[in-house]
C-alpha atoms as a PDB file:
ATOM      1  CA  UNK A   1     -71.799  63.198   1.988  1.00  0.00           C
ATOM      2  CA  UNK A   2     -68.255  64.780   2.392  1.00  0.00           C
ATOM      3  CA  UNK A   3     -66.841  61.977   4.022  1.00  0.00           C
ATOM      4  CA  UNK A   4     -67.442  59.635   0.240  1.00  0.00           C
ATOM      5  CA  UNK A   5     -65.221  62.274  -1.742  1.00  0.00           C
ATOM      6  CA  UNK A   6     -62.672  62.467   0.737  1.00  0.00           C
ATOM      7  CA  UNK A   7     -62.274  58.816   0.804  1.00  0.00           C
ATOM      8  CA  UNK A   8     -61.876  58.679  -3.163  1.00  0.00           C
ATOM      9  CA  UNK A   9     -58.768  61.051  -2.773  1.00  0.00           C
ATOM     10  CA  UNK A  10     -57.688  59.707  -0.192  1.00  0.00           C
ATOM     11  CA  UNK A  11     -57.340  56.196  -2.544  1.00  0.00           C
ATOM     12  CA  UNK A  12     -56.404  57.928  -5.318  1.00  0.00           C
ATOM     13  CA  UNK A  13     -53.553  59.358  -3.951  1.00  0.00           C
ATOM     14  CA  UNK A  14     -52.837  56.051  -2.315  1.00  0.00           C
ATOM     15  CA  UNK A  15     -52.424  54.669  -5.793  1.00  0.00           C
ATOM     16  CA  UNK A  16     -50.853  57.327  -7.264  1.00  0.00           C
ATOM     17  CA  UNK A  17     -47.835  56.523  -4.878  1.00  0.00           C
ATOM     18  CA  UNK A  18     -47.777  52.776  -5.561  1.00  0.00           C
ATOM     19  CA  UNK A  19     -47.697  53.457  -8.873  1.00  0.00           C
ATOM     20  CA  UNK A  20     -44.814  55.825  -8.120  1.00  0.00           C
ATOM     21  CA  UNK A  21     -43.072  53.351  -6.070  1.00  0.00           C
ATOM     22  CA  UNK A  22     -43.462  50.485  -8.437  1.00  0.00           C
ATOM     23  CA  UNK A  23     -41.818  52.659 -11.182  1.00  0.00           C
ATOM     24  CA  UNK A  24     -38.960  53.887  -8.681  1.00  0.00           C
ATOM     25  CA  UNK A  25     -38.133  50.205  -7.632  1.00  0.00           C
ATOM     26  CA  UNK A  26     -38.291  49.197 -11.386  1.00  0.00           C
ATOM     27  CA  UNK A  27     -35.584  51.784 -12.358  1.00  0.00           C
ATOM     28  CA  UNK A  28     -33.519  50.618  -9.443  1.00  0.00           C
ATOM     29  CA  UNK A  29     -33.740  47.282 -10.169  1.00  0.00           C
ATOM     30  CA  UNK A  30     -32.862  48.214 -14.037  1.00  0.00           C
ATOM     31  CA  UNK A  31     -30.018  50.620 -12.987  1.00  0.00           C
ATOM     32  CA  UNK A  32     -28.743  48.368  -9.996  1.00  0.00           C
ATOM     33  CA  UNK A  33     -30.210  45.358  -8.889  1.00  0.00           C
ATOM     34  CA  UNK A  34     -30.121  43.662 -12.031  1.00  0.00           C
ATOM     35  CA  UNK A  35     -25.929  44.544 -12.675  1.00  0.00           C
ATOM     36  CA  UNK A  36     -25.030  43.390  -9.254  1.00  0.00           C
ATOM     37  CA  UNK A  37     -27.255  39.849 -10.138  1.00  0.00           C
ATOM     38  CA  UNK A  38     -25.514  39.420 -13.212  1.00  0.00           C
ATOM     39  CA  UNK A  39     -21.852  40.513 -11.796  1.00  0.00           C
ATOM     40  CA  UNK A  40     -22.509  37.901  -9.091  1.00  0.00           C
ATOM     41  CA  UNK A  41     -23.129  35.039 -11.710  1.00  0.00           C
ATOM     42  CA  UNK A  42     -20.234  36.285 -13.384  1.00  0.00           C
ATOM     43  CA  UNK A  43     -18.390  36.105 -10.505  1.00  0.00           C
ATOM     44  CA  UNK A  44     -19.731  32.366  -9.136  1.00  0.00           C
ATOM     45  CA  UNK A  45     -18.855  31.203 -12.803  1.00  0.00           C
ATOM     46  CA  UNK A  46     -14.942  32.603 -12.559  1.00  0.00           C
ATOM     47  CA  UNK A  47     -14.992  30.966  -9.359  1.00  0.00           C
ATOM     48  CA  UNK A  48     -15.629  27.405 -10.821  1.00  0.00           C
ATOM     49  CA  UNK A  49     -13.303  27.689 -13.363  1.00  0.00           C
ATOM     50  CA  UNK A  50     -10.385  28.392 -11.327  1.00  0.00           C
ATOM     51  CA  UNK A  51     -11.480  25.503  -9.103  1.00  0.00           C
ATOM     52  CA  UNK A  52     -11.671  23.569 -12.207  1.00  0.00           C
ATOM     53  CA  UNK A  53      -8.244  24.699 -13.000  1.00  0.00           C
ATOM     54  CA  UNK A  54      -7.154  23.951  -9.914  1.00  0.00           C
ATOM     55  CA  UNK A  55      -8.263  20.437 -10.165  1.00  0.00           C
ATOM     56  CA  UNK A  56      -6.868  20.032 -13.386  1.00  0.00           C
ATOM     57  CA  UNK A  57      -3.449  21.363 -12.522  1.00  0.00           C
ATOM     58  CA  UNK A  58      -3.480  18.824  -9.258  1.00  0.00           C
ATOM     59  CA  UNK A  59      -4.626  15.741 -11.675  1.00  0.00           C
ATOM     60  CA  UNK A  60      -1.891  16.283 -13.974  1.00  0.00           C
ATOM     61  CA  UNK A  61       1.025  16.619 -11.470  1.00  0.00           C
ATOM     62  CA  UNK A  62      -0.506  13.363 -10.526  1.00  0.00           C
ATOM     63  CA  UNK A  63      -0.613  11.640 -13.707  1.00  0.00           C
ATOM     64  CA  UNK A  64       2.566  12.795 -14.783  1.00  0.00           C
ATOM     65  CA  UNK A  65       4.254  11.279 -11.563  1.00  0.00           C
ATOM     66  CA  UNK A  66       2.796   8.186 -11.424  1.00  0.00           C
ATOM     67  CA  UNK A  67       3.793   8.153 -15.531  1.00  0.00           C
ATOM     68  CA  UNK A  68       7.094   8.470 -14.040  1.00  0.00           C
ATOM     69  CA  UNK A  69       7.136   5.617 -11.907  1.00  0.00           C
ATOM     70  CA  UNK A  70       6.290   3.701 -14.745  1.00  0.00           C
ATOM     71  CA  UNK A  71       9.185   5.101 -16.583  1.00  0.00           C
ATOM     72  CA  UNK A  72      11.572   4.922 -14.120  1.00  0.00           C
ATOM     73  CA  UNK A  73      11.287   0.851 -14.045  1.00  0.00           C
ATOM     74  CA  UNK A  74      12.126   0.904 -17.838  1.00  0.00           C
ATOM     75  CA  UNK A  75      15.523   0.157 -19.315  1.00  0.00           C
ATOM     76  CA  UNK A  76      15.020   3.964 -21.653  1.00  0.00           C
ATOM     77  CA  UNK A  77      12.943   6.053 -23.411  1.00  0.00           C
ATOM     78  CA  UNK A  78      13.607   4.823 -26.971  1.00  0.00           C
ATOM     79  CA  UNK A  79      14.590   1.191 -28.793  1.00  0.00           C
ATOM     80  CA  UNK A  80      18.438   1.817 -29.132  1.00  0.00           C
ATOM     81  CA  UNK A  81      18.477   2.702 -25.552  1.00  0.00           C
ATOM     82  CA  UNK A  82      16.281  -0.549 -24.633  1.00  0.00           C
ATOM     83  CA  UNK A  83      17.616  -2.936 -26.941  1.00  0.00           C
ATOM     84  CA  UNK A  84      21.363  -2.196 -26.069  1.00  0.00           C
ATOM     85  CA  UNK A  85      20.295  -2.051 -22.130  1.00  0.00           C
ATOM     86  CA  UNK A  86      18.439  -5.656 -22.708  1.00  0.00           C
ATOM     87  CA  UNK A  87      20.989  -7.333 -24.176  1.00  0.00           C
ATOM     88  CA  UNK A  88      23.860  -6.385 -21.873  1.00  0.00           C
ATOM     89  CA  UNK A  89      21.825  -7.333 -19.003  1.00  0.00           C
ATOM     90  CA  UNK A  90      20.382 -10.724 -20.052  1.00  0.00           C
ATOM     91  CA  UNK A  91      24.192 -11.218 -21.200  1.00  0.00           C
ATOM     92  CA  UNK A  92      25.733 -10.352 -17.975  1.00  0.00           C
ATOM     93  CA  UNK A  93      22.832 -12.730 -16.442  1.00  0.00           C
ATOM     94  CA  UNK A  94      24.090 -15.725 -18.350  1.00  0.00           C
ATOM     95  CA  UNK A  95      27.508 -15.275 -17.894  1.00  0.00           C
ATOM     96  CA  UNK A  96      26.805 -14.777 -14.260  1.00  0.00           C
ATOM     97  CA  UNK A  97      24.672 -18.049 -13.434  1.00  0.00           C
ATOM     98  CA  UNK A  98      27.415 -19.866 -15.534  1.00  0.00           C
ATOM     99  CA  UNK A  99      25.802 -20.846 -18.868  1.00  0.00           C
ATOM    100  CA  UNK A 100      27.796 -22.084 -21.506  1.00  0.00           C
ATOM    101  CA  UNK A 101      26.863 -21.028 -25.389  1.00  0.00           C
ATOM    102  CA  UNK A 102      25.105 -17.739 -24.986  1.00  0.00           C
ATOM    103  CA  UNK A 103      22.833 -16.638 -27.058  1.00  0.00           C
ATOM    104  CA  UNK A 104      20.915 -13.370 -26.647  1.00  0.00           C
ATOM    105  CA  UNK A 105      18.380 -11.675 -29.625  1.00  0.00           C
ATOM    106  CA  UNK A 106      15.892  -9.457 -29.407  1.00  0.00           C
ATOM    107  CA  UNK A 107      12.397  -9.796 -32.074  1.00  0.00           C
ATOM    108  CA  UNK A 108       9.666  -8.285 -32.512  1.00  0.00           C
ATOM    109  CA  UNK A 109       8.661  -4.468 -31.671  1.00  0.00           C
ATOM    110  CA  UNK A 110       4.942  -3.675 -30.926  1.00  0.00           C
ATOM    111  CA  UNK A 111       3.961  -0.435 -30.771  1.00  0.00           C
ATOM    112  CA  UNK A 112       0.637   0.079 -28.972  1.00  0.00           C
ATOM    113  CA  UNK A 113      -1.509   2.946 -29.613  1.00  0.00           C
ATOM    114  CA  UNK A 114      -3.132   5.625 -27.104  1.00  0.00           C
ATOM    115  CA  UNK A 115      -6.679   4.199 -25.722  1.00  0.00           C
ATOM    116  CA  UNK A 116      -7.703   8.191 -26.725  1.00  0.00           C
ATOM    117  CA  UNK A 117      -7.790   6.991 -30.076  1.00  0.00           C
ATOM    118  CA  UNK A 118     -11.804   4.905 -29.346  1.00  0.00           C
ATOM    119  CA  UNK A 119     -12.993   7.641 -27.005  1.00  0.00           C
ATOM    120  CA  UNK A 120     -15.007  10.158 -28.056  1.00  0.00           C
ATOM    121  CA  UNK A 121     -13.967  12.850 -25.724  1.00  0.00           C
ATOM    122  CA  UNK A 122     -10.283  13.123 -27.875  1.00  0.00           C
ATOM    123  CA  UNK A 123     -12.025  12.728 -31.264  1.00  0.00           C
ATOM    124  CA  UNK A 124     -10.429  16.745 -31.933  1.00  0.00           C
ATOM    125  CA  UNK A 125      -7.256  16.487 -30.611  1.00  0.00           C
ATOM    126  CA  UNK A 126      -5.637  15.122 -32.480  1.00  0.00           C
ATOM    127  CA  UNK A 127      -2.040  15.233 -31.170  1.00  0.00           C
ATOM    128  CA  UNK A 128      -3.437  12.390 -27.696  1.00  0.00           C
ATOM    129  CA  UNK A 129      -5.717  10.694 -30.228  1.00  0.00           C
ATOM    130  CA  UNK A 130      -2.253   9.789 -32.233  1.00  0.00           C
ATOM    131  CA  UNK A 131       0.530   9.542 -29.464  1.00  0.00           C
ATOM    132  CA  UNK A 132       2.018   6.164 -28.747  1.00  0.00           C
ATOM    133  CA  UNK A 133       1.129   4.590 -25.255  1.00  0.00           C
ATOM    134  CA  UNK A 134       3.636   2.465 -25.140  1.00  0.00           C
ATOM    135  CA  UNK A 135       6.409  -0.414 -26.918  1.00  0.00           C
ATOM    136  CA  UNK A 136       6.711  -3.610 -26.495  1.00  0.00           C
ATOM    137  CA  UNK A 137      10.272  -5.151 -27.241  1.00  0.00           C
ATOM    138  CA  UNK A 138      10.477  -9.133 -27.447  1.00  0.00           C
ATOM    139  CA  UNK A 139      13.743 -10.742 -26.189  1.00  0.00           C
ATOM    140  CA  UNK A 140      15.296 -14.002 -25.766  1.00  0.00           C
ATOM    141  CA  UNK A 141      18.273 -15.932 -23.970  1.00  0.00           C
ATOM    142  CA  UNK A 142      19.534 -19.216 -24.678  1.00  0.00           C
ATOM    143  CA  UNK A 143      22.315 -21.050 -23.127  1.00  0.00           C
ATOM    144  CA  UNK A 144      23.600 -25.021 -21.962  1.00  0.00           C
ATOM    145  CA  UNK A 145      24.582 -25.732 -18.529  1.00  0.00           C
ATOM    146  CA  UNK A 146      23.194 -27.673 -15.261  1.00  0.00           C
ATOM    147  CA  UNK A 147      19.791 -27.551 -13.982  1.00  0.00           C
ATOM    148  CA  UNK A 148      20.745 -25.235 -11.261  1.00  0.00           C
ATOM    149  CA  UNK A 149      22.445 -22.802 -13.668  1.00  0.00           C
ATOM    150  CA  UNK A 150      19.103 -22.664 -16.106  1.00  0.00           C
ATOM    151  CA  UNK A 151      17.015 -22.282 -12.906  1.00  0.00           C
ATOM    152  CA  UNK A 152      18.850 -18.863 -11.382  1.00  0.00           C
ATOM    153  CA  UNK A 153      18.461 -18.153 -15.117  1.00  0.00           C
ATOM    154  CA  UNK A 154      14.444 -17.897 -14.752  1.00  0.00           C
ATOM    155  CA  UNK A 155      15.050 -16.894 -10.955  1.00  0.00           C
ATOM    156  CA  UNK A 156      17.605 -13.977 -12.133  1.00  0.00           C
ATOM    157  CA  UNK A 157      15.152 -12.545 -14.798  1.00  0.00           C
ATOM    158  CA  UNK A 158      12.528 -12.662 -12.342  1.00  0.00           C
ATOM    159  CA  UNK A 159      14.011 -11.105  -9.970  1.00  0.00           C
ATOM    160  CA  UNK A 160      15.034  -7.959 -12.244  1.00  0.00           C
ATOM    161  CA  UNK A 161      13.473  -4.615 -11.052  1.00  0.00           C
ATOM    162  CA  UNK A 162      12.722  -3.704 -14.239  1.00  0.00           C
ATOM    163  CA  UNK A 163       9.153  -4.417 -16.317  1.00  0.00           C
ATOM    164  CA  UNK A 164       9.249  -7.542 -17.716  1.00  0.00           C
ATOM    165  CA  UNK A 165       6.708 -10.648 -18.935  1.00  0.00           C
ATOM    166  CA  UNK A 166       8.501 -14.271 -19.144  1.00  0.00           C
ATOM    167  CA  UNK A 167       6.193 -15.797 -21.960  1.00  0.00           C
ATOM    168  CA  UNK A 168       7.967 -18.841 -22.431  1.00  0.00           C
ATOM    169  CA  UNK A 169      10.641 -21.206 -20.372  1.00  0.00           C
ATOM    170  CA  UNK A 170      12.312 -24.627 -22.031  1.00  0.00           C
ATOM    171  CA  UNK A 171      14.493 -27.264 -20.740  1.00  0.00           C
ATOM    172  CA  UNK A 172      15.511 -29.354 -22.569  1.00  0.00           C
ATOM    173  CA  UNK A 173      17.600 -32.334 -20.601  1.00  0.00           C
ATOM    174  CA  UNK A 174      20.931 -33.751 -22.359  1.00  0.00           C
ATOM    175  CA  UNK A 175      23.387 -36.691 -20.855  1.00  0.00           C
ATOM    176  CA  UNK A 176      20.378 -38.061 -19.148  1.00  0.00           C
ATOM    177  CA  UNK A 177      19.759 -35.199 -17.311  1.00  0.00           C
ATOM    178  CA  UNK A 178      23.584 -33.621 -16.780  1.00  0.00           C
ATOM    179  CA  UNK A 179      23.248 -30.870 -18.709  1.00  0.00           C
ATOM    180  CA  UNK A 180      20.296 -28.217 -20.254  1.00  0.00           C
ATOM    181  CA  UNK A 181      19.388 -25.847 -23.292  1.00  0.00           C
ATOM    182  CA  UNK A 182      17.609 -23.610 -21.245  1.00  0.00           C
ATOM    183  CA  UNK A 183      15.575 -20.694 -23.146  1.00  0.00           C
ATOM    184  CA  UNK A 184      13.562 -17.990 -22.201  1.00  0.00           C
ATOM    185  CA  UNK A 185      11.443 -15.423 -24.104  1.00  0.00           C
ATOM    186  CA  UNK A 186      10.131 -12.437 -22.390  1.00  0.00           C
ATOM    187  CA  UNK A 187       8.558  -9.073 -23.295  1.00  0.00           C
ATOM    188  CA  UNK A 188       9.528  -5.319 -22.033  1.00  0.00           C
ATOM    189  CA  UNK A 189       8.171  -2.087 -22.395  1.00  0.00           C
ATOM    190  CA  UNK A 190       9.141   1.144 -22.794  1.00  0.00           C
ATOM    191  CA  UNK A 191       7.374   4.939 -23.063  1.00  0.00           C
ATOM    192  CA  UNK A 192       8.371   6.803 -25.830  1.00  0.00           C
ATOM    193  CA  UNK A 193      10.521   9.560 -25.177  1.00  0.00           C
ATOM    194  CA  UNK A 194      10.056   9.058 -21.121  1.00  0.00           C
ATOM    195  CA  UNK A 195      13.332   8.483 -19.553  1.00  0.00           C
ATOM    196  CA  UNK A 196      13.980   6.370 -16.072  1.00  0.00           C
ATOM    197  CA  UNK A 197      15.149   9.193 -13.683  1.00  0.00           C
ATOM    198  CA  UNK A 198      18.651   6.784 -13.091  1.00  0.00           C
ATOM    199  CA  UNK A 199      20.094   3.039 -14.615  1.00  0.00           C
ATOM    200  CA  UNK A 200      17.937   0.819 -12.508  1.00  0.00           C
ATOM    201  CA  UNK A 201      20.701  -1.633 -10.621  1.00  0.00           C
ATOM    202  CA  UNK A 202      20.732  -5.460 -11.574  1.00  0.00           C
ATOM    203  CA  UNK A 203      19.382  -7.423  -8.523  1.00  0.00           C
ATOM    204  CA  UNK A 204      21.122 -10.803  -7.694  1.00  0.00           C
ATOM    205  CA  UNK A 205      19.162 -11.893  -5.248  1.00  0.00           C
ATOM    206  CA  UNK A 206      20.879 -14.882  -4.264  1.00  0.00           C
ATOM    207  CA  UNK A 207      18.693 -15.390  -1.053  1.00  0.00           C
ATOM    208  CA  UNK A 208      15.977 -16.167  -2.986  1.00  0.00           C
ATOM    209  CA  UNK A 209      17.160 -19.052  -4.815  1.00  0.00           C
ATOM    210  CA  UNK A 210      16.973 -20.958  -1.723  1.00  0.00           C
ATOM    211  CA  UNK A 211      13.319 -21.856  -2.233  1.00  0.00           C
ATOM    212  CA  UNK A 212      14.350 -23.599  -5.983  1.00  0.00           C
ATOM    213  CA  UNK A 213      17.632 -24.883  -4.611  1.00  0.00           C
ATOM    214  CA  UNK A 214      16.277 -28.688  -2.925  1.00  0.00           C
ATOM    215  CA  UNK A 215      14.469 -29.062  -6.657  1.00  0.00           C
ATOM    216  CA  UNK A 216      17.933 -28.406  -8.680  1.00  0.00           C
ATOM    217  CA  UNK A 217      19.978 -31.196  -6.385  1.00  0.00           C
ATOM    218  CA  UNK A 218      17.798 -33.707  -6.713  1.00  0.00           C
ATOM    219  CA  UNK A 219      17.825 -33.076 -10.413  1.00  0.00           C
ATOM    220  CA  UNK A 220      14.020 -34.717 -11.584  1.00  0.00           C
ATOM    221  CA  UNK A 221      15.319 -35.508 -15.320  1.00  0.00           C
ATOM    222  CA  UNK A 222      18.227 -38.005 -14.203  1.00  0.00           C
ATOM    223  CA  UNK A 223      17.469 -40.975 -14.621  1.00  0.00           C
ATOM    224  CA  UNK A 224      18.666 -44.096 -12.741  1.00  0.00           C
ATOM    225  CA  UNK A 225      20.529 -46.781 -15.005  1.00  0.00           C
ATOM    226  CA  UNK A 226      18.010 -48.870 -16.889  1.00  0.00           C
ATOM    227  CA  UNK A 227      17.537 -52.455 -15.406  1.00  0.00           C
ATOM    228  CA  UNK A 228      18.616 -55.586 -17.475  1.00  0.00           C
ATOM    229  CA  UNK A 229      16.396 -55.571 -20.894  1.00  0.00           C
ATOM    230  CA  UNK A 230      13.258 -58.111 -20.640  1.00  0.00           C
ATOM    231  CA  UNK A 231      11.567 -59.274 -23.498  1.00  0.00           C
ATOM    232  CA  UNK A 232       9.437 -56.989 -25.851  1.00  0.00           C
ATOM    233  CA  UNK A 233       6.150 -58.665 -24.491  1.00  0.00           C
ATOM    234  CA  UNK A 234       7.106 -58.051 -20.672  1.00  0.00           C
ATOM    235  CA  UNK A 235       8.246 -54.972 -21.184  1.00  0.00           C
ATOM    236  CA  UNK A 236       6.074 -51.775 -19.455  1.00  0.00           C
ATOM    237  CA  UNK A 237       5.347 -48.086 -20.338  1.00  0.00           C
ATOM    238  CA  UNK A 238       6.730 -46.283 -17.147  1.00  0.00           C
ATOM    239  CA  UNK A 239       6.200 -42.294 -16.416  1.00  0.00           C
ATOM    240  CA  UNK A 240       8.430 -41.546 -13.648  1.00  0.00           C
ATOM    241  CA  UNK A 241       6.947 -38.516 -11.556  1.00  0.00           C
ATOM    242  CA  UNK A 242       9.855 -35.821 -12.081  1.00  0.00           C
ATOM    243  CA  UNK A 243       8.703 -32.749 -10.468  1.00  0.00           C
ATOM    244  CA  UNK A 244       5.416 -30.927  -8.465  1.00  0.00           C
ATOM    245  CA  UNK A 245       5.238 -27.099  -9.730  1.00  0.00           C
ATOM    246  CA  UNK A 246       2.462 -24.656  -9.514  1.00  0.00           C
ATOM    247  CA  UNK A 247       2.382 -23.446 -13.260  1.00  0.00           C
ATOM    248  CA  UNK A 248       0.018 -20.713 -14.840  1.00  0.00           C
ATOM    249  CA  UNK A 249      -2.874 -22.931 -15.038  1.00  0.00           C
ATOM    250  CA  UNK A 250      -2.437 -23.956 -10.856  1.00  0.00           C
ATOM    251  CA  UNK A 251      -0.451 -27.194  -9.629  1.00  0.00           C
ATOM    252  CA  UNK A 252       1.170 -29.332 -12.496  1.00  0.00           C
ATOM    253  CA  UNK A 253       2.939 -32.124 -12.645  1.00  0.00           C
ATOM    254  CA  UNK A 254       6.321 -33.305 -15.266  1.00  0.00           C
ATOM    255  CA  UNK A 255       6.243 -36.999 -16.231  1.00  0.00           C
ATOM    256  CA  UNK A 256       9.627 -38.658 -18.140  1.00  0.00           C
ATOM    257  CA  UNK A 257       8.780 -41.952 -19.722  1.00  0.00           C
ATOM    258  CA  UNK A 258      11.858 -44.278 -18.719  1.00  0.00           C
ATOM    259  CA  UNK A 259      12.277 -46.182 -22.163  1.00  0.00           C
ATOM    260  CA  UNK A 260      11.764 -43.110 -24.441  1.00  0.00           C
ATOM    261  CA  UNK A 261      12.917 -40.088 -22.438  1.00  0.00           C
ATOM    262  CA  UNK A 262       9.448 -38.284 -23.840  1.00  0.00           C
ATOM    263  CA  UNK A 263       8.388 -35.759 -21.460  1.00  0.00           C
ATOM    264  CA  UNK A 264       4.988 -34.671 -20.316  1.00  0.00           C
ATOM    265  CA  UNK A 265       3.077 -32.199 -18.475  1.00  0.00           C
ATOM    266  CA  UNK A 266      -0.335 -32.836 -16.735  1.00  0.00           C
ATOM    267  CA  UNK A 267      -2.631 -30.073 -14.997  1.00  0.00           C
ATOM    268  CA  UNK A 268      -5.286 -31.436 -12.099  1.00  0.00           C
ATOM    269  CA  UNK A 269      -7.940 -33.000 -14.346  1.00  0.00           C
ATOM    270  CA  UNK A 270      -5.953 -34.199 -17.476  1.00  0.00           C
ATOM    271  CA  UNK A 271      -4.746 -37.773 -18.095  1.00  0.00           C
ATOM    272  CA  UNK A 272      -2.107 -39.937 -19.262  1.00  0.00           C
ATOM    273  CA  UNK A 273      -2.713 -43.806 -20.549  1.00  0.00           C
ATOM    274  CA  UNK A 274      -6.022 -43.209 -18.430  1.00  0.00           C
ATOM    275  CA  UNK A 275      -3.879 -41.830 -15.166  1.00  0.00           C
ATOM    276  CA  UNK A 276      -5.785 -38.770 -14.191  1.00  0.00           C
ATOM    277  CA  UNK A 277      -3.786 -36.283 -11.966  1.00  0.00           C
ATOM    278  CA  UNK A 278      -6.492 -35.787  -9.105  1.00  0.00           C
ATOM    279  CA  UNK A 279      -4.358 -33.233  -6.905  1.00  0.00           C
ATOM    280  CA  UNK A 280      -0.478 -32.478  -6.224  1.00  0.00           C
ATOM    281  CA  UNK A 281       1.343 -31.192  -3.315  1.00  0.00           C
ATOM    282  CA  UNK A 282       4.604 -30.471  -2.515  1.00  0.00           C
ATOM    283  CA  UNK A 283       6.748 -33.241  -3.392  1.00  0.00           C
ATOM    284  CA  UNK A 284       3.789 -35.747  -3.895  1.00  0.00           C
ATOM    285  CA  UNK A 285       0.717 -36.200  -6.853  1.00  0.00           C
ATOM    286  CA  UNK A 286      -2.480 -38.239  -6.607  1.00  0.00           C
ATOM    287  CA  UNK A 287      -3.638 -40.083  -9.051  1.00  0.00           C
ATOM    288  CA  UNK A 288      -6.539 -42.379  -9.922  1.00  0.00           C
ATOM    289  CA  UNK A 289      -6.833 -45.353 -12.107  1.00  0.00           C
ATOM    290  CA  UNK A 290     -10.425 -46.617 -12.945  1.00  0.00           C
ATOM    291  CA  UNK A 291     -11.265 -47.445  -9.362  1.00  0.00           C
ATOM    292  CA  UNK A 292      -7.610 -47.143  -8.140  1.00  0.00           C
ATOM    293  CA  UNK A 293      -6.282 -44.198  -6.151  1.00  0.00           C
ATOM    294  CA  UNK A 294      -2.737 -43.598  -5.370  1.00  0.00           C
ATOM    295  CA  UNK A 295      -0.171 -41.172  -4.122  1.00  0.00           C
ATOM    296  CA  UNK A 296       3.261 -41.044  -5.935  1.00  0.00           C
ATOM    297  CA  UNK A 297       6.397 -39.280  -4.417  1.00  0.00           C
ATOM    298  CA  UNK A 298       8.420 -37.212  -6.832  1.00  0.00           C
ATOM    299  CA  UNK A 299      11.246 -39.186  -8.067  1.00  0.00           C
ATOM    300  CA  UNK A 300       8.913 -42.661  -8.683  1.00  0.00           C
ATOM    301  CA  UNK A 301       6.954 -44.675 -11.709  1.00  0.00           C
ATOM    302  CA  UNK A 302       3.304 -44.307 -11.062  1.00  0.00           C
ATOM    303  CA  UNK A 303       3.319 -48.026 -10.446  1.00  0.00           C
ATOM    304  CA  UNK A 304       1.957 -51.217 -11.439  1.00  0.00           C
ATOM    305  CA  UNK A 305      -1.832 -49.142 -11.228  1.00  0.00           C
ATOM    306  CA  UNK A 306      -0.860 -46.884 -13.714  1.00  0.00           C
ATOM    307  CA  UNK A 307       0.428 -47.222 -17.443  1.00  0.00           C
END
């Protein structure tokens, strides 16, 4: 009967130091455990926002130079800079290629706002939501002189390093063909208060006229002379082929009518007095006429088939 009470103190005291224990681990963990947790969050935390920092300080070092780049192919950083810069280069251009009446202007300014303005993200600041991205300046040269002088024209403005759009290029022929008002309108850019890091150099490129150079000898708008005059009623409506050019839309072909000197451009597809431009190549365009399908060299009517 001894052994039974002996057993119960022996449990008891068990428990007693469990109990003990529990409450000594508790106040450790209180006292020590629990600060080194929370100074290890603290720490992790820190840690990601220096990486974040880090990242942040890369990304803009990165966005700033390729900004640059940008910049540097840009004739300034504000619209006196530009505009003077434009028009002494598209003048010394002209003069240059050897076209007579010069006429340089510059139009329209377009300033185009910060995408940050339609995101959310930049809704509080303010100062991105309201910055400038960019300006657009409009320009245009005019001038007379041959077909190979208008053509380094386009070529020369091309060829220029710096950011540039041709929107529009017109010849118009004079003298049957001996002479042309070329113009060209084109748009620049520039970034507001951004700088090129030096005057970009003009490019001449004269190697790379080669390419243009066959076209502007054989001279598409002149015109043989006209044969003897026939009579109203025997009289025909002849488009002569005048040049193969791959245009914004693909391949095009320029038509000349012979009587009229009206000109006309036709993309694969369209049609002319029910001529439909099938395909063009080189110095040669198909063509198809009801059931009829020729080829017509550069330089020729389309033929009794056609109009």
């Amino acid at each position: 009967m001894s052994t039974v009470p002996r057993i119960i103190r022996i449990i008891g005291v068990v428990v007693v130091l469990a109990g003990l224990g529990w409450l000594g681990w508790a106040a450790v963990g209180n006292m020590y455990l629990d600060e080194r947790v929370d100074i290890e969050r603290q720490r992790v935390k820190r840690i990601e926002i220096v990486d974040r920092y880090r990242t942040a300080v890369d990304d803009s070092l990165r966005v700033r130079t390729a900004v640059q780049t940008y910049a540097d192919r840009t004739l300034g950083g504000n619209l006196e800079a530009v505009d003077h810069e434009l028009r002494t280069r598209l003048n010394r251009i002209g003069e240059e290629v050897g076209l007579g009446k010069l006429s340089v202007g510059t139009g329209r300014v377009r300033r185009m706002e910060s995408p940050a303005r339609s995101l959310p993200a930049f809704r509080r600041d303010k100062g991105l939501r309201d910055e400038i991205d960019f300006v657009e300046v409009e320009a245009s040269v005019s001038g007379v002189g041959s077909l190979e002088a208008a053509m380094r024209l386009v070529h020369r403005i091309e060829a220029e390093p710096w950011m540039k759009r041709v929107v529009q290029v017109r010849l118009q022929p004079r003298d049957n063909g001996k002479r042309f008002i070329v113009t060209i309108r084109l748009v620049t850019l520039y970034l507001p208060g951004r700088m090129p890091s030096a005057p970009l150099e003009t490019v001449a490129d004269l190697a790379g006229f080669e390419r243009y150079r066959l076209l502007a000898r054989r001279n598409p708008f002149h015109l043989a002379a006209k044969p003897a005059a026939t009579p109203p009623a025997a009289r025909q409506r002849t488009w002569v082929l005048t040049g193969v050019v791959s245009g914004p839309d693909g391949m095009e072909v320029w038509l000349l009518h012979a009587e009229s000197g009206q000109s006309r451009r036709l993309t694969v597809g369209q049609s002319i007095e029910g001529v439909q431009l099938v395909s063009a190549a080189g110095d040669t365009a198909e063509f198809t006429f009801g059931e009829d399908r020729f080829t017509v060299p550069v330089g020729r009517p389309l033929g009794r088939k056609g109009p």
